[in-house]
Protein backbone atom coordinates (compact mmCIF):
# COMPACT_ATOMS: atom_id res chain seq x y z
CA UNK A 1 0.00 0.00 0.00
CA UNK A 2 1.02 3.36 -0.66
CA UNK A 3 2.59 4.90 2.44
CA UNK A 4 1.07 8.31 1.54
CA UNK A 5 -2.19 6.61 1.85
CA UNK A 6 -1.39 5.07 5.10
CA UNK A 7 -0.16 8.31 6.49
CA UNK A 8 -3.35 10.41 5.38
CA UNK A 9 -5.60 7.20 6.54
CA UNK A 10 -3.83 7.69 10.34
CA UNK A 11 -4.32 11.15 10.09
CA UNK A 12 -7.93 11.17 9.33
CA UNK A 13 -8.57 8.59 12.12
CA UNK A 14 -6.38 10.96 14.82
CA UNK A 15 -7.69 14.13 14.38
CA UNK A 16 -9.29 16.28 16.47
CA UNK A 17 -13.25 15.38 17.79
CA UNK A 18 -15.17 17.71 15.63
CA UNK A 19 -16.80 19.12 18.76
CA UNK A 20 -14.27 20.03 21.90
CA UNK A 21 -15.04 20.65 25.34
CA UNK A 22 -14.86 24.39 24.14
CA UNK A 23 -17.39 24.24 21.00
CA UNK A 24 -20.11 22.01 23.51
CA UNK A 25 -19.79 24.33 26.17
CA UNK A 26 -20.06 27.22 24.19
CA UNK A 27 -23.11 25.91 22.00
CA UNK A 28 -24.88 25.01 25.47
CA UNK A 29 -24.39 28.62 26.70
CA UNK A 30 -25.64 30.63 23.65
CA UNK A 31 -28.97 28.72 23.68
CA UNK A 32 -29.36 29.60 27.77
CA UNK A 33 -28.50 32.93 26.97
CA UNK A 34 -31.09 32.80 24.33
CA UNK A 35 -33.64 31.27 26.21
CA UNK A 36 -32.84 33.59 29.20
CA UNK A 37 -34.04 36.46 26.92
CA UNK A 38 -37.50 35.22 27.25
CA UNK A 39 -37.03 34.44 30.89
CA UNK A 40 -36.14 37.54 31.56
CA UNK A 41 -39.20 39.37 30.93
CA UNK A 42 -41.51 36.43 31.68
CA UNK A 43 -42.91 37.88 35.02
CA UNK A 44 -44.79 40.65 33.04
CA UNK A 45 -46.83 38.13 31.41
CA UNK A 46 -50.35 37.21 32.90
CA UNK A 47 -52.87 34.46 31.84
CA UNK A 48 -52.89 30.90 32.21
CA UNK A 49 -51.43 30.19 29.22
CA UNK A 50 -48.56 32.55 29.83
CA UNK A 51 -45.63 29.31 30.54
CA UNK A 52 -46.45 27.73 27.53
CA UNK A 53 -46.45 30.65 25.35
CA UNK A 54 -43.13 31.19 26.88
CA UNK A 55 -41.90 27.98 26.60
CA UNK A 56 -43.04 27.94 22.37
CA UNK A 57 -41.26 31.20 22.07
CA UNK A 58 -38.02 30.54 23.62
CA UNK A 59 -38.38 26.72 21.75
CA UNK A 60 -39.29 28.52 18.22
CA UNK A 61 -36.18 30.97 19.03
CA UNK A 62 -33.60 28.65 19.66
CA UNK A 63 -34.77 25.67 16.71
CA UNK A 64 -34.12 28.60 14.29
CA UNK A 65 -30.80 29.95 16.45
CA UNK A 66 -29.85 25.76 16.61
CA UNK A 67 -30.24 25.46 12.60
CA UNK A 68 -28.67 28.57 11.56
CA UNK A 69 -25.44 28.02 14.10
CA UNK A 70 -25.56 24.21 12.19
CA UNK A 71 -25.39 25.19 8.96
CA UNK A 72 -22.37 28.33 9.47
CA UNK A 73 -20.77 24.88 11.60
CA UNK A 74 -21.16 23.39 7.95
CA UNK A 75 -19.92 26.46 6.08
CA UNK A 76 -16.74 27.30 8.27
CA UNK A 77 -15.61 23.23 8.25
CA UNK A 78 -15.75 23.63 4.51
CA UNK A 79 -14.01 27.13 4.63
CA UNK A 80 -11.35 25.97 6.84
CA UNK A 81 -10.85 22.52 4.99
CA UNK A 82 -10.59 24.57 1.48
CA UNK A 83 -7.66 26.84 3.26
CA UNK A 84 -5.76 23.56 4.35
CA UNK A 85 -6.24 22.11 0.62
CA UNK A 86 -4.70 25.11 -0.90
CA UNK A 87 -2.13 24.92 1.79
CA UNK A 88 -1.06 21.78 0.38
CA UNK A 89 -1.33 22.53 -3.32
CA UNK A 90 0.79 25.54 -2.51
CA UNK A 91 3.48 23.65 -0.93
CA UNK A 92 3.49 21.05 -3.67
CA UNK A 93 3.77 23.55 -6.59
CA UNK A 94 6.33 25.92 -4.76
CA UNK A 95 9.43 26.87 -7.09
CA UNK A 96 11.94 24.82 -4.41
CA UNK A 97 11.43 23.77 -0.81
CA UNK A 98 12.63 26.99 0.63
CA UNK A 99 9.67 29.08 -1.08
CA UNK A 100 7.44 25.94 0.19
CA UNK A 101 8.82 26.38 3.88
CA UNK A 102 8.20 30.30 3.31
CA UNK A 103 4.04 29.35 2.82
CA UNK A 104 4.29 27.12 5.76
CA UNK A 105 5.30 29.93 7.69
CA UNK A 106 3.39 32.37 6.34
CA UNK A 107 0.05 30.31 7.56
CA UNK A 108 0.88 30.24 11.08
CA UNK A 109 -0.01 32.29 13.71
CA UNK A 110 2.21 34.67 14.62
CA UNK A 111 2.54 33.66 18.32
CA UNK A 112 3.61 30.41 16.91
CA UNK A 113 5.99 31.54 13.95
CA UNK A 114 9.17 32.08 16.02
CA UNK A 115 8.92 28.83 18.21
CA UNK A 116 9.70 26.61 14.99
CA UNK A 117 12.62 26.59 12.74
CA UNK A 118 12.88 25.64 9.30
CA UNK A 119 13.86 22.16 9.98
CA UNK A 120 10.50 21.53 11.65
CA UNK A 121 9.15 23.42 9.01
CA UNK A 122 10.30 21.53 5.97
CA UNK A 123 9.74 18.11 7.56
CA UNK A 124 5.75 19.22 7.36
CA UNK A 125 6.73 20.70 4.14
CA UNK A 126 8.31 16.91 2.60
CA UNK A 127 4.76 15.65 3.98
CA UNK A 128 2.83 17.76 2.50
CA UNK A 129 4.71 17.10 -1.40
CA UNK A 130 4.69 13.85 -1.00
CA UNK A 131 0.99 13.35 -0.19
CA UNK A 132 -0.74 11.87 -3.37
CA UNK A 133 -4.38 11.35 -2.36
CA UNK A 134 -5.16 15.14 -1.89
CA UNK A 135 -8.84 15.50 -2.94
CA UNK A 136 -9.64 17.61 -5.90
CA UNK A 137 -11.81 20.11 -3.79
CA UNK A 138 -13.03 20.08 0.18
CA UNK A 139 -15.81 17.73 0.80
CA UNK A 140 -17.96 17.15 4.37
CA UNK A 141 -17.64 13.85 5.56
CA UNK A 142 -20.17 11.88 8.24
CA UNK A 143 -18.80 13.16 10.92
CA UNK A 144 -19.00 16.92 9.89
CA UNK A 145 -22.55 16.05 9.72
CA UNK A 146 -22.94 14.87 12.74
CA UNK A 147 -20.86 17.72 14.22
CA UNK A 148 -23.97 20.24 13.08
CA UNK A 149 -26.72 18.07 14.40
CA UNK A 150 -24.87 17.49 17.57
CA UNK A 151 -24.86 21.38 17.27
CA UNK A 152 -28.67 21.97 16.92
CA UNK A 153 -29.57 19.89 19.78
CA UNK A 154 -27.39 21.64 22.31
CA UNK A 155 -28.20 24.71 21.75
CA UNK A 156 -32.16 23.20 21.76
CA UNK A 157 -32.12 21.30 24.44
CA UNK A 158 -30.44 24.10 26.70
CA UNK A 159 -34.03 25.80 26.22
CA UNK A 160 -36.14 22.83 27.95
CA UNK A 161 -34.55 23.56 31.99
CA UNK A 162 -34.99 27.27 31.72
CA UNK A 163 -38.29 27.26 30.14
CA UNK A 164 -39.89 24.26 31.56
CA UNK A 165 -40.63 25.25 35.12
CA UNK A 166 -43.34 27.23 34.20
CA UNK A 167 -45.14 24.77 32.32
CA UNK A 168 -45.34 22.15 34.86
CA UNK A 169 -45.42 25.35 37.85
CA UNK A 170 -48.58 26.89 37.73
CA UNK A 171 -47.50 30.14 40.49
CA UNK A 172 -45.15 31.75 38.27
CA UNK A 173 -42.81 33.58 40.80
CA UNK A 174 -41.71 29.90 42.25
CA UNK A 175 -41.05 28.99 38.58
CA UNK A 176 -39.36 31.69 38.17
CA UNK A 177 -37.00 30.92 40.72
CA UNK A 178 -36.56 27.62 39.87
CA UNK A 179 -35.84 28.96 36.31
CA UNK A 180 -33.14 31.39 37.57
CA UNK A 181 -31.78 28.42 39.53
CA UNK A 182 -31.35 25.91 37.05
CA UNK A 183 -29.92 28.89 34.59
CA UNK A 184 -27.16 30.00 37.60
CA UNK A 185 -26.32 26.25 37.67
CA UNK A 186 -25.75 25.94 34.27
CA UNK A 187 -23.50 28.53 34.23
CA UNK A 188 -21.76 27.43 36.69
CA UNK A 189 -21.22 24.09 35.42
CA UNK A 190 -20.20 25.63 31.45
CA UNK A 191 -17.73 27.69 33.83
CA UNK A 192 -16.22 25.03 35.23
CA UNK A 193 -15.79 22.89 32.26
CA UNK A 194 -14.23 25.86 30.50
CA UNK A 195 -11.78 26.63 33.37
CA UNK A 196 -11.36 22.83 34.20
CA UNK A 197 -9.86 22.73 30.00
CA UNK A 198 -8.02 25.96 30.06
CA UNK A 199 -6.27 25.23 33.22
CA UNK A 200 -7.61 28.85 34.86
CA UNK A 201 -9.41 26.31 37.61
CA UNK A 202 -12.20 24.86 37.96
CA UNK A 203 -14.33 26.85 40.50
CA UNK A 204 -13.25 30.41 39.58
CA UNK A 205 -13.99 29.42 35.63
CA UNK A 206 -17.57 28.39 36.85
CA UNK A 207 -18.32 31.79 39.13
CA UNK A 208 -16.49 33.71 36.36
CA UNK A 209 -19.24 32.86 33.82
CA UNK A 210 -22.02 33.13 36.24
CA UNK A 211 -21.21 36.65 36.67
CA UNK A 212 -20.63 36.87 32.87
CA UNK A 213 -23.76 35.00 31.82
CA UNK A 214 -26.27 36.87 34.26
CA UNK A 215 -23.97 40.27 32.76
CA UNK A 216 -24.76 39.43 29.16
CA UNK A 217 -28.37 38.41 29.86
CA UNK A 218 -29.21 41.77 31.37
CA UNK A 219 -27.78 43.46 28.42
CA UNK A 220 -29.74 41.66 25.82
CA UNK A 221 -32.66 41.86 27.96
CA UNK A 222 -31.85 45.78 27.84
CA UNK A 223 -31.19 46.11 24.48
CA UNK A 224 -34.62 44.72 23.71
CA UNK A 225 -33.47 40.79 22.83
């Protein structure tokens, strides 16, 4: 078999999870924050049907918030899987291996450009022109797909334990409460997962994007979201 084969093969199967801790987190805190926009001004509503109208509202907000941040998932995959394509075609039609190591270079970020040396550089650069199985343009695969529905469900389901309290609580300031609660808690918890990743600690992540999340709700709420 053709070692470039092999080598793309392994590096297909040890790449990075489409989703992180960061891009799960993250998803599961825009759709609270979106939902807490319509918790936020839920004690001015009256009537008996006022938790379910709630509940469809914040549900019909984040289902079209859920698709949309699905489909850009789709989009910027493709974007970013185009620029690593042309990376490679670059390197492989370069005038000699120093202009090749020069494109390398060029691509990274600058934080990262003076902790490798040319050596490093042009052992990604042989890689790169000896790979023979470079598609012709960038394609999604199964798990990209899965990525954006995996994406749409976070950022739906993080609706249901704000919103749901006052559905199945008919006295509206205890569902309230238990709404705020359950939001406060999920903050906490995104905090902590955050901080517990980044090494910034666990505990002081978590009451870090409380006071962030309750911030940033109050603002939208403000601003008329």
């Amino acid at each position: 078999m053709n070692p470039n084969h092999i080598a793309i093969e392994n590096a297909a199967e040890t790449r990075e999870p489409v989703l992180d801790i960061v891009d799960r987190v993250s998803e599961m805190l825009f759709g609270l924050f979106m939902a807490l926009t319509f918790v936020g001004a839920v004690s001015t509503s009256v009537g008996p049907d006022a938790g379910h109208l709630m509940l469809r509202a914040a549900l019909g907000c984040n289902l079209a918030w859920g698709l949309v941040d699905a489909v850009m998932f789709l989009v910027r995959t493709l974007a970013n899987r185009g620029q690593r394509l042309r990376l490679a075609l670059a390197v492989q039609h370069a005038a000699d291996p120093a202009q090749a190591v020069r494109i390398i270079r060029d691509t990274l970020p600058p934080a990262m450009r003076t902790l490798v040396d040319d050596t490093e550089l042009d052992a990604i650069r042989a890689r790169l022109a000896g790979a023979t199985a470079l598609p012709t343009r960038p394609t999604l695969d199964a798990a990209d797909w899965l990525g954006s529905v995996r994406i749409f469900f976070i950022v739906v389901l993080s609706t249901f334990p704000v919103a749901l309290p006052f559905v199945l609580i008919d006295h509206v300031p205890l569902a309230l409460l238990i709404s705020r609660v359950l939001s406060m808690i999920m903050l906490f918890a995104g905090g902590m997962a955050l901080g517990h990743y980044a090494g910034f600690g666990a505990i002081r992540a978590g009451f870090g994007m409380l006071a962030l999340g309750l911030a940033l709700t109050m603002a939208v709420i403000a601003l008329g979201g």
